[in-house]
PDB file of N, CA and C in Angstrom:
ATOM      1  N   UNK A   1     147.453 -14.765  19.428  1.00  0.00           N
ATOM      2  CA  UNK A   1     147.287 -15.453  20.685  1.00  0.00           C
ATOM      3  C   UNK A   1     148.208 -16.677  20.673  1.00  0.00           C
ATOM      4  N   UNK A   2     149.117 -16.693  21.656  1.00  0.00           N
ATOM      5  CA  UNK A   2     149.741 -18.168  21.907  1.00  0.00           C
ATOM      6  C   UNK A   2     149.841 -19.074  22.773  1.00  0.00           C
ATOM      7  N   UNK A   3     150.018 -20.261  22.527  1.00  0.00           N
ATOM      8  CA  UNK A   3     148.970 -21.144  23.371  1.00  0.00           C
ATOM      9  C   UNK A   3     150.663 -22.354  23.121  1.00  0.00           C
ATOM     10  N   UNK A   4     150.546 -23.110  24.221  1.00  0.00           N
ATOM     11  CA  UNK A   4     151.317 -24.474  24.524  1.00  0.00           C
ATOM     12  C   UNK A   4     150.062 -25.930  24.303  1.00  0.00           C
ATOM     13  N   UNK A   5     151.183 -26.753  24.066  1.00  0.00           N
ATOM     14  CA  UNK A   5     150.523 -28.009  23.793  1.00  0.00           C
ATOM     15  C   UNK A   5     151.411 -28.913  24.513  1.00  0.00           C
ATOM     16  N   UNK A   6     150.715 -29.903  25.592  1.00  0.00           N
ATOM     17  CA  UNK A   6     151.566 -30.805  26.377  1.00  0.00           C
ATOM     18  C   UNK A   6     151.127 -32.111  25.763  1.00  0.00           C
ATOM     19  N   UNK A   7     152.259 -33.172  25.559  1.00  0.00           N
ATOM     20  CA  UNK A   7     151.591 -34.793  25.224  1.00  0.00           C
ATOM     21  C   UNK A   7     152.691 -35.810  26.307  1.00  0.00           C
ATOM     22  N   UNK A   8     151.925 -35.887  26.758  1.00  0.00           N
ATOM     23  CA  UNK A   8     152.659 -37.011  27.704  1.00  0.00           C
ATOM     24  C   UNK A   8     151.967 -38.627  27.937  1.00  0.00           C
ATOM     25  N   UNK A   9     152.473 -39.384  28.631  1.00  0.00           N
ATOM     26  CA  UNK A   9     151.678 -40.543  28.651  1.00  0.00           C
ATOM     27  C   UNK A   9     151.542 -40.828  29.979  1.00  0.00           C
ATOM     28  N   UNK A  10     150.317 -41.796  30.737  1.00  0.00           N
ATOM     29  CA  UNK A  10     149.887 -41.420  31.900  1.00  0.00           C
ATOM     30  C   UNK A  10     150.163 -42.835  32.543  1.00  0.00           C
ATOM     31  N   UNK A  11     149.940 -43.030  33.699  1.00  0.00           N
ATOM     32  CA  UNK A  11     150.056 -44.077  34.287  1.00  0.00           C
ATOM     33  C   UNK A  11     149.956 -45.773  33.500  1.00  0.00           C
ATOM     34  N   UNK A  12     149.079 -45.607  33.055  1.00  0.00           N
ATOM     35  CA  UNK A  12     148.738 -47.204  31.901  1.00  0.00           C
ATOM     36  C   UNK A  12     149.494 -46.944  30.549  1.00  0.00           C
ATOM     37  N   UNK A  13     150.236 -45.636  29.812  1.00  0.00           N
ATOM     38  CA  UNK A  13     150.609 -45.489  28.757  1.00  0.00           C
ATOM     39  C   UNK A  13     150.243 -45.252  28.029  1.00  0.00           C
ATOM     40  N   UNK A  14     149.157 -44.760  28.529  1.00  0.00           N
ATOM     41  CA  UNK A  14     148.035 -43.663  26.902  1.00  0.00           C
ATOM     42  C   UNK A  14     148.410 -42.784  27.094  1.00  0.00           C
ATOM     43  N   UNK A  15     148.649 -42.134  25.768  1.00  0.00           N
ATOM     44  CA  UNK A  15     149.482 -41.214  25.389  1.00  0.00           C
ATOM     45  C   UNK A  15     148.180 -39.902  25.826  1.00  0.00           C
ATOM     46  N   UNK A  16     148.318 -38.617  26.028  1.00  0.00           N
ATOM     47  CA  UNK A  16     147.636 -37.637  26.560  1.00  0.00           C
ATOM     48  C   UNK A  16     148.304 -36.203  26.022  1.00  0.00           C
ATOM     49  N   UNK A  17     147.343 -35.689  25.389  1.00  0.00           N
ATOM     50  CA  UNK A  17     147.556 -34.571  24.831  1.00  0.00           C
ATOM     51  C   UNK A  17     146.642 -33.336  25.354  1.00  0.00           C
ATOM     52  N   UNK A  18     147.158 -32.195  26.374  1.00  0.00           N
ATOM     53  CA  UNK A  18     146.511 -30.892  26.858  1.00  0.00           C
ATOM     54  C   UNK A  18     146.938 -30.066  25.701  1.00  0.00           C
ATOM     55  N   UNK A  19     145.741 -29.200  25.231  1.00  0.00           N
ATOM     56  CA  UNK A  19     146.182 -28.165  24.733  1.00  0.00           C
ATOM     57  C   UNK A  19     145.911 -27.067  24.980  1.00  0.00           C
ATOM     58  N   UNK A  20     145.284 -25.898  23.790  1.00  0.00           N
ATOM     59  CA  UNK A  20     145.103 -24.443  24.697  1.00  0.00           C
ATOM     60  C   UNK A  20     145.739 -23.591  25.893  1.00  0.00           C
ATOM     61  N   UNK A  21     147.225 -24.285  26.550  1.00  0.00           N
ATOM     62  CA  UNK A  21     147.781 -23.812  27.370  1.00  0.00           C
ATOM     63  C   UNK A  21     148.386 -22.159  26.889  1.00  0.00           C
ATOM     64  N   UNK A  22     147.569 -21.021  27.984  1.00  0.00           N
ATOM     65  CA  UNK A  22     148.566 -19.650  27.134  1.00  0.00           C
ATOM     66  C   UNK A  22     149.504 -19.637  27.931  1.00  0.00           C
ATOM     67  N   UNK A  23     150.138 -18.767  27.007  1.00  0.00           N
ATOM     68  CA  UNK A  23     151.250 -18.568  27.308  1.00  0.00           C
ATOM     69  C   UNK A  23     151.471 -16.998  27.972  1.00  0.00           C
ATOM     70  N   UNK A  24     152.101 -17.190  29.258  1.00  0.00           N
ATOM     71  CA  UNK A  24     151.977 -15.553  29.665  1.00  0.00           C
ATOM     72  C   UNK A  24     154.111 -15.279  30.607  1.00  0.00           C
ATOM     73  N   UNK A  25     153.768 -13.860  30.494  1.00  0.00           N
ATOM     74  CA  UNK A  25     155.445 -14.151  31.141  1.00  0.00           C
ATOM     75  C   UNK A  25     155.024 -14.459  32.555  1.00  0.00           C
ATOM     76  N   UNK A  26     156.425 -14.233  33.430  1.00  0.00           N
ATOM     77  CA  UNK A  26     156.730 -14.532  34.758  1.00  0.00           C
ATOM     78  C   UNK A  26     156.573 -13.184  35.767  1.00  0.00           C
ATOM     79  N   UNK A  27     156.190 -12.254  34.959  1.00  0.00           N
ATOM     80  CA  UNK A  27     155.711 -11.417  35.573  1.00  0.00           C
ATOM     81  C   UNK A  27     154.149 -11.109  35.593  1.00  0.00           C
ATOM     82  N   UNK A  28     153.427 -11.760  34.653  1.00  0.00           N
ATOM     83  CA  UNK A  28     152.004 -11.568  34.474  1.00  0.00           C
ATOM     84  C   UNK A  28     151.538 -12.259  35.655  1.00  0.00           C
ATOM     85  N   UNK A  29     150.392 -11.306  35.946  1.00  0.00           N
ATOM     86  CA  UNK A  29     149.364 -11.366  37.857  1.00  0.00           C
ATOM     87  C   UNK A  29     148.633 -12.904  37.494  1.00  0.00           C
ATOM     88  N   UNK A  30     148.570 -13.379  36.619  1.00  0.00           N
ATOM     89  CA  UNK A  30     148.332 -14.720  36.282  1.00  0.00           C
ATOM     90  C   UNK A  30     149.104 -16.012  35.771  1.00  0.00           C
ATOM     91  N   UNK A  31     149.893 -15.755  36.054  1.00  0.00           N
ATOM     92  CA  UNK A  31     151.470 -16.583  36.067  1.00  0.00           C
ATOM     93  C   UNK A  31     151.710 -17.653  36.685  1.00  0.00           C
ATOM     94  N   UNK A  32     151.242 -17.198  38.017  1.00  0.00           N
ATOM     95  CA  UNK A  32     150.946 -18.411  39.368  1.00  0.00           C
ATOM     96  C   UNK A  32     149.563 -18.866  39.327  1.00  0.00           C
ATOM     97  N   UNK A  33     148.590 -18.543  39.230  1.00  0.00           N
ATOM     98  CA  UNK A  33     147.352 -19.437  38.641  1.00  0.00           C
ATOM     99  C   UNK A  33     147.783 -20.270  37.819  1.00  0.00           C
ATOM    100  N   UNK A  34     148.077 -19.858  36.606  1.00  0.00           N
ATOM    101  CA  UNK A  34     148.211 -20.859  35.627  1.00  0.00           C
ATOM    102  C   UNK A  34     149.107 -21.876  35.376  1.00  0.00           C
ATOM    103  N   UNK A  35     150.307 -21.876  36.393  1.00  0.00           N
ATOM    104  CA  UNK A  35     151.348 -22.972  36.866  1.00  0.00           C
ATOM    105  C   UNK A  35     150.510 -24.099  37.737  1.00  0.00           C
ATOM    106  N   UNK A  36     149.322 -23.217  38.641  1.00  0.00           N
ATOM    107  CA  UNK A  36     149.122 -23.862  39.638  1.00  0.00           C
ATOM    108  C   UNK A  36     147.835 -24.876  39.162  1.00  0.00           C
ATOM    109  N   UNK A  37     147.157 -24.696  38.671  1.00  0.00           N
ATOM    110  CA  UNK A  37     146.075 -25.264  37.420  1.00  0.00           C
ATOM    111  C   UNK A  37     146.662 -25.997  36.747  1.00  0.00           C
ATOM    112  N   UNK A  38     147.820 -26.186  35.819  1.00  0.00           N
ATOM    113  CA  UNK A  38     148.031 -26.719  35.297  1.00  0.00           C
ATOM    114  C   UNK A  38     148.162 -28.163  35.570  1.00  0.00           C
ATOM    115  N   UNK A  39     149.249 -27.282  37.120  1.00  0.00           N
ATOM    116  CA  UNK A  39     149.959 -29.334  37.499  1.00  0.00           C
ATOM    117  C   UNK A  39     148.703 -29.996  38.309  1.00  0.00           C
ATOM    118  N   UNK A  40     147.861 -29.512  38.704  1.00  0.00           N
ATOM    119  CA  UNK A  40     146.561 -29.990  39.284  1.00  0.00           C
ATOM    120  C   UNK A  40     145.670 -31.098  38.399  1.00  0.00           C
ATOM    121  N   UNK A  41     145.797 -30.497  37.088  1.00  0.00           N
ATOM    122  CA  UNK A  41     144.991 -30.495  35.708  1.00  0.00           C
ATOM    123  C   UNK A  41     146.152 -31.863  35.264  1.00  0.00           C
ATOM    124  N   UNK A  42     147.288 -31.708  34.770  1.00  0.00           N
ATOM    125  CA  UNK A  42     147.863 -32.593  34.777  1.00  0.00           C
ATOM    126  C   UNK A  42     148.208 -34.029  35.723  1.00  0.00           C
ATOM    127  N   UNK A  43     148.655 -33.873  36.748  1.00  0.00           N
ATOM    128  CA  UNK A  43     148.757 -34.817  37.870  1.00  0.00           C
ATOM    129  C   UNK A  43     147.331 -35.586  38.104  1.00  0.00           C
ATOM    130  N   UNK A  44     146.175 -34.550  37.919  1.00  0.00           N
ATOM    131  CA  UNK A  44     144.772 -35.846  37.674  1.00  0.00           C
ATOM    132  C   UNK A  44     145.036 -36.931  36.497  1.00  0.00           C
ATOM    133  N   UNK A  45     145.095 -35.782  35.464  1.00  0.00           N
ATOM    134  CA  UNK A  45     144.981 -36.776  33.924  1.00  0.00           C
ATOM    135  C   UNK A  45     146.085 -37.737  34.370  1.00  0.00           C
ATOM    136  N   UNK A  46     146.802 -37.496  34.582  1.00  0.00           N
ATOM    137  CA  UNK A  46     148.219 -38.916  34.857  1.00  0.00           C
ATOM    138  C   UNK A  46     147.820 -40.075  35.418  1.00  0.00           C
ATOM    139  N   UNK A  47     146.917 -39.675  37.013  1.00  0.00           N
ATOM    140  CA  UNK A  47     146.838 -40.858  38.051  1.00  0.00           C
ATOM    141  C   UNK A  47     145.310 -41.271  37.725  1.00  0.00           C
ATOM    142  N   UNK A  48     144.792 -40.806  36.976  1.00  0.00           N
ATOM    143  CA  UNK A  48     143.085 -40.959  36.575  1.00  0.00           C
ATOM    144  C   UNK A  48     142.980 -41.333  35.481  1.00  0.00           C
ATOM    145  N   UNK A  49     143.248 -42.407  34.293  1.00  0.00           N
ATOM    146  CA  UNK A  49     142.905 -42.374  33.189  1.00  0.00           C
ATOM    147  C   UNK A  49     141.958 -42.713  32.780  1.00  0.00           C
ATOM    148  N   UNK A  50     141.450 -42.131  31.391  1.00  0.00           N
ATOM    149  CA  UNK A  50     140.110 -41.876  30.904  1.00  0.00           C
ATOM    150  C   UNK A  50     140.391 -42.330  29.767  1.00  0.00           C
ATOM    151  N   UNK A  51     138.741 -42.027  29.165  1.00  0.00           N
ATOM    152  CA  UNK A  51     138.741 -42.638  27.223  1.00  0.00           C
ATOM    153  C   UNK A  51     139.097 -41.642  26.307  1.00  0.00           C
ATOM    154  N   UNK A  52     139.446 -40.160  27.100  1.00  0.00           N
ATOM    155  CA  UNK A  52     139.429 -39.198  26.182  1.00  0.00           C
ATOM    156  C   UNK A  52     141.516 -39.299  26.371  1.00  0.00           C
ATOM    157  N   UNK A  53     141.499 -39.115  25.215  1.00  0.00           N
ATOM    158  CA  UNK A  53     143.086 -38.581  24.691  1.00  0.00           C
ATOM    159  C   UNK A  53     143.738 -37.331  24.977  1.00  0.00           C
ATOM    160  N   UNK A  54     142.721 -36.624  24.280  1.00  0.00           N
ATOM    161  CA  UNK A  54     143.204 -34.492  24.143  1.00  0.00           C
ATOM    162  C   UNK A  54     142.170 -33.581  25.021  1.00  0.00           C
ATOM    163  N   UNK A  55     142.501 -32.930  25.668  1.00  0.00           N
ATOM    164  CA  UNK A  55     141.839 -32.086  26.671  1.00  0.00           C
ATOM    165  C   UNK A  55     142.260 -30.899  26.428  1.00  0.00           C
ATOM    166  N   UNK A  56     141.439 -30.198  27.146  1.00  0.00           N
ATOM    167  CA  UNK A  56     141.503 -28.280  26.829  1.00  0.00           C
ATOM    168  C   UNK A  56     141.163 -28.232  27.873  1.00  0.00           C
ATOM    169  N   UNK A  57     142.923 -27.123  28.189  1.00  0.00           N
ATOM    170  CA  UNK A  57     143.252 -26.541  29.483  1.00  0.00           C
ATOM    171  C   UNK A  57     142.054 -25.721  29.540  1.00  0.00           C
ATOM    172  N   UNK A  58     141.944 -25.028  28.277  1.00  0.00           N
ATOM    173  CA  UNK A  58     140.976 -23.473  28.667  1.00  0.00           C
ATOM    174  C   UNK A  58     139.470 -24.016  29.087  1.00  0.00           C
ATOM    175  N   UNK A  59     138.665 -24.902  28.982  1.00  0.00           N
ATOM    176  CA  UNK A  59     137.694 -25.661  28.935  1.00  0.00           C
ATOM    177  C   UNK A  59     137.985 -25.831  30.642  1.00  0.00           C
ATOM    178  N   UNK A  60     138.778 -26.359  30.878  1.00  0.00           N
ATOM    179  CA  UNK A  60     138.957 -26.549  32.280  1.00  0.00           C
ATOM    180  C   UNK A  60     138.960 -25.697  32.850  1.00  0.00           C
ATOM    181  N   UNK A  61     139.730 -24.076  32.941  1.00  0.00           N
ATOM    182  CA  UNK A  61     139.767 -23.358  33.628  1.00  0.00           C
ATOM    183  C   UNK A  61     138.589 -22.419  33.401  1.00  0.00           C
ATOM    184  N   UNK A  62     137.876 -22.221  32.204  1.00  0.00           N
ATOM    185  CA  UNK A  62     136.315 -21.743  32.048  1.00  0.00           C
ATOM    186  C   UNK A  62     135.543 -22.547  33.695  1.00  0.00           C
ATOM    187  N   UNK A  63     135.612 -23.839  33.711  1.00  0.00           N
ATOM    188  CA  UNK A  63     135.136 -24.525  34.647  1.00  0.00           C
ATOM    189  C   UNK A  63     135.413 -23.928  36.352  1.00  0.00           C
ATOM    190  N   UNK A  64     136.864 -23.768  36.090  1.00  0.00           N
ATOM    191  CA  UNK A  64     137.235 -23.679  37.975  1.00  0.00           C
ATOM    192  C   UNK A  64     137.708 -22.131  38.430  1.00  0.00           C
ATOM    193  N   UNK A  65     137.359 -21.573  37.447  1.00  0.00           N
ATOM    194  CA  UNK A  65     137.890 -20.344  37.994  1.00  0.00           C
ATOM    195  C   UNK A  65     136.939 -18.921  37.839  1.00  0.00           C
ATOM    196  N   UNK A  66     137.117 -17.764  38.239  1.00  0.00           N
ATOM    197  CA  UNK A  66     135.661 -16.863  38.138  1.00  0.00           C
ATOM    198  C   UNK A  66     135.564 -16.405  36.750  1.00  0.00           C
ATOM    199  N   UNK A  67     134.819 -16.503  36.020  1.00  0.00           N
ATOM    200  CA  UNK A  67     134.505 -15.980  34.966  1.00  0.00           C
ATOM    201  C   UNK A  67     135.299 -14.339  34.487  1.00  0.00           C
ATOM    202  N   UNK A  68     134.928 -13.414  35.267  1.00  0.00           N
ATOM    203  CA  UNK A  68     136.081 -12.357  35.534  1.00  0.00           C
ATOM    204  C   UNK A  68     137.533 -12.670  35.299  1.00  0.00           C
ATOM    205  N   UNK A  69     137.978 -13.198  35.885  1.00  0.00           N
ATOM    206  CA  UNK A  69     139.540 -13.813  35.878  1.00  0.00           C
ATOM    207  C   UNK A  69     140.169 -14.149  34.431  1.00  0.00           C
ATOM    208  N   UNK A  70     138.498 -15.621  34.135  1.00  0.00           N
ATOM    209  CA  UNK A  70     139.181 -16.406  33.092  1.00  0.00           C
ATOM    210  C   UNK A  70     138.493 -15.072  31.866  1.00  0.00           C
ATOM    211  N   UNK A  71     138.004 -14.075  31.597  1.00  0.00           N
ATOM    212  CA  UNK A  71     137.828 -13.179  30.628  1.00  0.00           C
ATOM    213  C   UNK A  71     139.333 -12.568  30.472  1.00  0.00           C
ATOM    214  N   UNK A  72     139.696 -11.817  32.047  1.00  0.00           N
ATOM    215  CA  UNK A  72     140.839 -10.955  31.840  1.00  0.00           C
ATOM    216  C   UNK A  72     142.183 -11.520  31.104  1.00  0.00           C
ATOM    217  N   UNK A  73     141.915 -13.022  32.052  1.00  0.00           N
ATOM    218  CA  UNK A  73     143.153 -13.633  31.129  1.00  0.00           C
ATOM    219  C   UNK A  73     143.403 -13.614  29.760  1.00  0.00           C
ATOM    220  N   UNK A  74     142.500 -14.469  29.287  1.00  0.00           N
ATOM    221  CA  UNK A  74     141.679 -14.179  27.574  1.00  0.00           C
ATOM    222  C   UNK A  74     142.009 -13.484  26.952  1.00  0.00           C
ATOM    223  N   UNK A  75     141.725 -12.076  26.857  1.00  0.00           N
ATOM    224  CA  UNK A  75     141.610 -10.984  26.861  1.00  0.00           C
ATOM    225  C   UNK A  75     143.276 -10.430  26.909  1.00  0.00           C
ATOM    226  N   UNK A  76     143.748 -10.583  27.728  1.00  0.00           N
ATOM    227  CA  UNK A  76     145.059  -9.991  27.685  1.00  0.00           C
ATOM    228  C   UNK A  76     146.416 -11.385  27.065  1.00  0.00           C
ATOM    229  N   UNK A  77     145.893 -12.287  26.637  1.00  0.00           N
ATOM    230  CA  UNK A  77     146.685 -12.981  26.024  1.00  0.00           C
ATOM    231  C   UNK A  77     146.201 -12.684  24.387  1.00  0.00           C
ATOM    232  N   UNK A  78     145.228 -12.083  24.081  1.00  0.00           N
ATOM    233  CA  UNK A  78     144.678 -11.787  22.969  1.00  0.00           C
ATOM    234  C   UNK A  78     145.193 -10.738  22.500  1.00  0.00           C
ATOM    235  N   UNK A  79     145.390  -9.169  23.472  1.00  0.00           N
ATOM    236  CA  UNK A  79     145.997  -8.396  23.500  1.00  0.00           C
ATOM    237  C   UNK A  79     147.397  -8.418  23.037  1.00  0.00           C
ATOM    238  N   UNK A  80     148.189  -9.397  23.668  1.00  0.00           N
ATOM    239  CA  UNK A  80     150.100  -9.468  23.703  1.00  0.00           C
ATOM    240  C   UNK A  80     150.338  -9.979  22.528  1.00  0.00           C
ATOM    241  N   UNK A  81     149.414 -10.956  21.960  1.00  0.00           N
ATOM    242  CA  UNK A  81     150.078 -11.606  20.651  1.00  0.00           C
ATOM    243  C   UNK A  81     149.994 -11.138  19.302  1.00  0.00           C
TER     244      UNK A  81
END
């Protein structure tokens, strides 16, 4: 299974680390979800800062998306790697 790790620093300069990001091609039916989640997911953490440092994409998208979806995804990034 492979997964991305983002660290950037946010509006005040705390440094911010997402991880669990998978990795899927540009043809996978979940390609555009997961671009579109991301910068959502990101662009909060930037203009919102918090006490937490490191966040999990997958934690988040368990949260906002149908259970179905976030299995298949799972599941077929588990599959490819």
């Amino acid at each position: 299974m492979f997964y991305k790790r983002i660290e950037f620093r946010n509006v005040t300069g705390q440094k911010v680390k997402v991880t669990e990001i998978p990795v899927v091609g540009s043809t996978d039916r979940y390609y555009f979800m997961i671009q579109a989640r991301l910068q959502i997911f990101i662009s909060s953490l930037y203009n919102n800062p918090e006490e937490k440092s490191c966040y999990s994409f997958r934690e988040y998208l368990k949260r906002k998306i149908k259970w179905s979806d976030f299995e298949d995804l799972f599941y077929e990034v588990r599959e490819n790697a």
